[in-house]
Protein backbone atom coordinates (compact mmCIF):
# COMPACT_ATOMS: atom_id res chain seq x y z
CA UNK A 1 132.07 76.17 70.99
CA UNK A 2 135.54 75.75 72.99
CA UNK A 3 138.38 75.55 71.21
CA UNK A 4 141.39 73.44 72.65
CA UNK A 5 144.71 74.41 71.11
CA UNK A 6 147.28 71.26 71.45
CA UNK A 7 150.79 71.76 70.91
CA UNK A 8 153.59 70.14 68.96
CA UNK A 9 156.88 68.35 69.82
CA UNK A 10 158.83 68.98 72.96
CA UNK A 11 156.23 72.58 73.29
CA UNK A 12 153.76 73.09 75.99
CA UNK A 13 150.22 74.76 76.11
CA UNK A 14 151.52 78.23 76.79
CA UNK A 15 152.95 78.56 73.20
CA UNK A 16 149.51 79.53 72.10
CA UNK A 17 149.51 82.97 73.98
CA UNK A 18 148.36 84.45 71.35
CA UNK A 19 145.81 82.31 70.28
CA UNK A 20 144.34 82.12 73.84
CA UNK A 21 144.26 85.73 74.43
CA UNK A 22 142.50 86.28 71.77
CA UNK A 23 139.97 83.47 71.99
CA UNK A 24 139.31 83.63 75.40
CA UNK A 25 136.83 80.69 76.51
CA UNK A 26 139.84 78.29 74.73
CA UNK A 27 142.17 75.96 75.88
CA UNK A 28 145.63 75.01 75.58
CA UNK A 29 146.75 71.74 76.97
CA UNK A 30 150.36 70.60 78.60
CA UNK A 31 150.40 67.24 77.33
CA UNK A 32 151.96 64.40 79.45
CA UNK A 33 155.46 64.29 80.21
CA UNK A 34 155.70 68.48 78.95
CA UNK A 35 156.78 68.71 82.09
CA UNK A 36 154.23 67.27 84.21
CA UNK A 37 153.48 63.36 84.10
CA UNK A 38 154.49 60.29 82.59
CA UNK A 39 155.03 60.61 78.24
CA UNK A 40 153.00 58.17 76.34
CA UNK A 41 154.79 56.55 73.25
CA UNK A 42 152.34 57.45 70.09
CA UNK A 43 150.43 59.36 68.52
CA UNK A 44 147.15 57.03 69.32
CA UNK A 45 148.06 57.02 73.06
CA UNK A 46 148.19 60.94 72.96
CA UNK A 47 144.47 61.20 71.20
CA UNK A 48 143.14 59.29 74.15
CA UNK A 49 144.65 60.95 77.01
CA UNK A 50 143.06 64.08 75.09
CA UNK A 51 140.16 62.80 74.66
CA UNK A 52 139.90 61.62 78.52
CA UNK A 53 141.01 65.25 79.41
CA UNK A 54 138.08 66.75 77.49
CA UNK A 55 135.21 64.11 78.88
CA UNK A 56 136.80 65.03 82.35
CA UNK A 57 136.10 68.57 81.83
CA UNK A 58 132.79 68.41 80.33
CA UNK A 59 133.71 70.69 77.30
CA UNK A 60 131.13 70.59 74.51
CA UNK A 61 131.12 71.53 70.99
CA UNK A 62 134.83 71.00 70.83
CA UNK A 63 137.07 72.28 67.60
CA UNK A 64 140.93 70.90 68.44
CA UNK A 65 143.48 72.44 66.95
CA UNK A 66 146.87 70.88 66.56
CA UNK A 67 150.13 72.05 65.84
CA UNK A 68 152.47 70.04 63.75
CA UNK A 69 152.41 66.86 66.30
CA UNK A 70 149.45 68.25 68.38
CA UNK A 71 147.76 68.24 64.16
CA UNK A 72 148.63 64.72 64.09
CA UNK A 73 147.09 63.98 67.46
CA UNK A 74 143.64 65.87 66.34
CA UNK A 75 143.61 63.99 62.97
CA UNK A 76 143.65 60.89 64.62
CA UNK A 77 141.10 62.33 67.26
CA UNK A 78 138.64 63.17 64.30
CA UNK A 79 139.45 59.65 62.80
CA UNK A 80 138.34 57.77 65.74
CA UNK A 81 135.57 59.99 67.88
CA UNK A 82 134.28 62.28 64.90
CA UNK A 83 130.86 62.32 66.93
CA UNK A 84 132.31 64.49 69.78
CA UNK A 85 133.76 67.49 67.71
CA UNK A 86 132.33 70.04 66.03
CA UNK A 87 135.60 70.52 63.62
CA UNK A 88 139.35 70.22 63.77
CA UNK A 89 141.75 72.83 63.03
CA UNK A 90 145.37 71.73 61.24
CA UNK A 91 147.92 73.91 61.77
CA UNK A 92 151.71 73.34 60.31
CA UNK A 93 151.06 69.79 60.09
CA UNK A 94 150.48 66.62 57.52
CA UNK A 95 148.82 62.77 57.28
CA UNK A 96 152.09 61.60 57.25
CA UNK A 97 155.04 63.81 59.44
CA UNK A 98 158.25 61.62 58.85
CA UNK A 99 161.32 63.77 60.85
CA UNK A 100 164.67 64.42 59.09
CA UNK A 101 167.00 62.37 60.39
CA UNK A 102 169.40 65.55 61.30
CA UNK A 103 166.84 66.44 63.36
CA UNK A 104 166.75 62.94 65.26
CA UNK A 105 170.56 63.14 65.37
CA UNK A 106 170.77 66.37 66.81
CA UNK A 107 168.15 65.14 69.25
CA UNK A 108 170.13 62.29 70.32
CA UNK A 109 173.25 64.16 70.73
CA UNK A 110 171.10 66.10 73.11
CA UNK A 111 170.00 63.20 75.50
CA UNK A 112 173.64 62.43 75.53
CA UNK A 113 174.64 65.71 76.82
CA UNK A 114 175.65 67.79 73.72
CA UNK A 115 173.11 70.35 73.40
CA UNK A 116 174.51 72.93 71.56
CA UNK A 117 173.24 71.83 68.25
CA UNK A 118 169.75 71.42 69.21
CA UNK A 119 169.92 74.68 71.34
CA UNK A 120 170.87 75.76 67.74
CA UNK A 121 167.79 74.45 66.75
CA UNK A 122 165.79 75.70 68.73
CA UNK A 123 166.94 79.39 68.51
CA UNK A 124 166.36 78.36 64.51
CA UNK A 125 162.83 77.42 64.55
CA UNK A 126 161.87 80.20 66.53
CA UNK A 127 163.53 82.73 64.66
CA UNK A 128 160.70 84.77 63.17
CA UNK A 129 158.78 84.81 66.38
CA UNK A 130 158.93 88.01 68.65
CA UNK A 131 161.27 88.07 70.75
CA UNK A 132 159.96 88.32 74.54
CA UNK A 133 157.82 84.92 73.04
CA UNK A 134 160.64 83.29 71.60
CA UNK A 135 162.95 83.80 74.86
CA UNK A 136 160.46 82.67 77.02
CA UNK A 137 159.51 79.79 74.61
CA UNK A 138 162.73 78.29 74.21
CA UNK A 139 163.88 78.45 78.18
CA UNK A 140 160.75 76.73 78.95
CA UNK A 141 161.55 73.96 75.80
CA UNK A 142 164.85 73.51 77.00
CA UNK A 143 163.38 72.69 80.89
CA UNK A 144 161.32 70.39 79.14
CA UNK A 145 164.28 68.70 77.87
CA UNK A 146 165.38 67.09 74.53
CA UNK A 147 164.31 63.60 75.30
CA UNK A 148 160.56 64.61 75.61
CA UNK A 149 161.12 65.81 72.01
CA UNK A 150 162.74 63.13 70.84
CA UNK A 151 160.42 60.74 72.10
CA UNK A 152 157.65 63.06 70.28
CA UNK A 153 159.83 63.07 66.87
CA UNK A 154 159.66 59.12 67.20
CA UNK A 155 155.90 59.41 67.62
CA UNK A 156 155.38 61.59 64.63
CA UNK A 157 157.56 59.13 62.48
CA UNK A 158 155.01 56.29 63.58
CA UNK A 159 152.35 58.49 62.27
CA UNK A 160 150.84 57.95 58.99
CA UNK A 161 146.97 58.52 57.58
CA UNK A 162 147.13 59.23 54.11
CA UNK A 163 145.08 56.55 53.27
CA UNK A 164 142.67 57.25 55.84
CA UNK A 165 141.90 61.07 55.62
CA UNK A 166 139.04 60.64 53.40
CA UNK A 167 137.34 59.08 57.05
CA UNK A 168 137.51 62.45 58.21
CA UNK A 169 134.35 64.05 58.02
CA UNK A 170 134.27 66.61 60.74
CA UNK A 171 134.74 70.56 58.81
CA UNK A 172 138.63 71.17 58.62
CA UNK A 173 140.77 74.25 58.57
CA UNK A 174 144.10 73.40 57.58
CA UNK A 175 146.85 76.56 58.01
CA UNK A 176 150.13 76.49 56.88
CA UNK A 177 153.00 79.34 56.75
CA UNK A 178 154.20 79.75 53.03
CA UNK A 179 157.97 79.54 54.36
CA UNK A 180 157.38 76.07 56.24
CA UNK A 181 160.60 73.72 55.74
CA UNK A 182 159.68 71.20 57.84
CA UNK A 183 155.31 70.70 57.15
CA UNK A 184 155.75 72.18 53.48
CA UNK A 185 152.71 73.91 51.72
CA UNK A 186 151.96 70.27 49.78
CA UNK A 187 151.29 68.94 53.08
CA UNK A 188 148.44 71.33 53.68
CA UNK A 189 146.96 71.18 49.78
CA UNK A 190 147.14 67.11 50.49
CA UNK A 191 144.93 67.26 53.52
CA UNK A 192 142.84 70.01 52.11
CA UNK A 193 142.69 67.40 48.87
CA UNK A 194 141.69 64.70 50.77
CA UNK A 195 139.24 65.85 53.62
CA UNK A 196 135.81 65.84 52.40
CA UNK A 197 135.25 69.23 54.02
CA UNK A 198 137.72 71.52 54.91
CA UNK A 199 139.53 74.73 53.42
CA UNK A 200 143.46 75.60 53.44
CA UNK A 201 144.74 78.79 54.17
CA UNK A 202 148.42 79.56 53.16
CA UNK A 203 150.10 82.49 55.45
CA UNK A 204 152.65 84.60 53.85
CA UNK A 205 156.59 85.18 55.25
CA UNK A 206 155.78 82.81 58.09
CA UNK A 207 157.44 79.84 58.88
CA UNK A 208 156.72 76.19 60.88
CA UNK A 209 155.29 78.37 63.91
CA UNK A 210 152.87 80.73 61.68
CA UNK A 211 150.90 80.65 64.83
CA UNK A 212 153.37 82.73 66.85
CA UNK A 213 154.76 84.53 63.71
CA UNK A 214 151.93 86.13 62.26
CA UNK A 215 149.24 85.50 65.40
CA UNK A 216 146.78 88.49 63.56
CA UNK A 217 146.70 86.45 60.38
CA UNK A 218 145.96 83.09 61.97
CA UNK A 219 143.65 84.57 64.42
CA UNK A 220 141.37 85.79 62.02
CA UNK A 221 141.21 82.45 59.61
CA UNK A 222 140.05 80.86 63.20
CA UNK A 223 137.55 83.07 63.92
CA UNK A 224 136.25 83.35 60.30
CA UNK A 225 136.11 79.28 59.72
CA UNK A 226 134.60 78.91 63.52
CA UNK A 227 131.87 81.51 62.17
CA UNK A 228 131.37 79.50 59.07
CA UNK A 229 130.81 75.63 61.67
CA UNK A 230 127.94 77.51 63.43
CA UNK A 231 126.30 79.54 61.32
């Protein structure tokens, strides 16, 4: 199996470090526009460039995982091609993944040229991760710029399945940190409520980016549910 880790708003493929080291025939992808290339303007448009990516590279027995944005993108993925992946991974994510409208404010402040409040934000989100990762994270976010994660923000306001996630029948893992303001635990008991087969796991004192924050803990519900898909 290969497992391709996809990122979420205005991030890049090299925030899963720690998932990558650890699984080490995975993936992580840069989607377009974070930096390199032309952004696309939904979350639809995103599942097909990823799914172009993956038939370019021949990769077989595919699990995606998804982060927040990058969960929406695999959702829709399993939606629409459930016949080319072995199971889906959801990660800090939700069917529906409607953005505070501080956080689009802050964002367009940003484009405009006053970035202290979403430097603010970033320094915020990241708070609970280590601290050579979140230093290195957040200079390379910041190159990336805020418009790229505006323009995601907009896409993940677009996005909306909850009527549709019974569809999904590839296996699911669905992962949340117990601490998560902005994809609360409810979003991950919805999906786990309404995806035929699939399994939540709730990670203690972590946040949004229980990925980076407890990597050990998230690591092993991987490895156990990918045991469990090909068994």
């Amino acid at each position: 199996m290969k497992v391709i880790f996809v990122h979420g708003s205005g991030a890049y493929g090299g925030v899963w470090r720690y998932q990558t080291d650890y699984f080490t025939d995975s993936d992580a992808v840069d989607l377009p526009g974070h930096l390199q290339g032309r952004i696309l303007n939904s979350v639809e448009e995103y599942a097909d460039w990823l799914r172009e990516y993956i038939r370019g590279n021949g990769d077989g027995d595919v699990v995606l995982a998804g982060h927040s944005f990058g969960g929406a993108i695999a959702l829709t993925y399993a939606l629409r091609h459930p016949q080319e992946l072995k199971a889906i991974i959801i990660i800090g994510s939700g069917a529906r993944l409607k953005v505070h409208h501080a956080y689009l404010t802050t964002l367009e402040r940003a484009v405009k040229g006053d970035l202290r409040k979403w430097h603010q934000l970033l320094a915020e989100i990241h708070r609970l991760a280590p601290e050579d990762y979140r230093s290195e994270v957040i200079e390379k976010q910041k190159a990336i710029g805020p418009a790229i994660m505006l323009s995601d923000f907009l896409c993940c306001n677009e996005f909306d399945l909850m009527d549709r996630l019974q569809e999904i029948i590839v296996p699911a893992l669905v992962i949340c940190g117990e601490l998560d303001i902005m994809t609360p635990v409810k979003y991950a008991h919805y999906l786990g409520a309404k995806l035929a087969n699939s399994q939540v796991v709730i990670i203690p004192q972590a946040t949004h980016f229980v990925f980076a924050e407890k990597p050990e803990a998230v690591n092993e519900a991987i490895a156990g549910f990918l045991k469990t898909i090909s068994a």
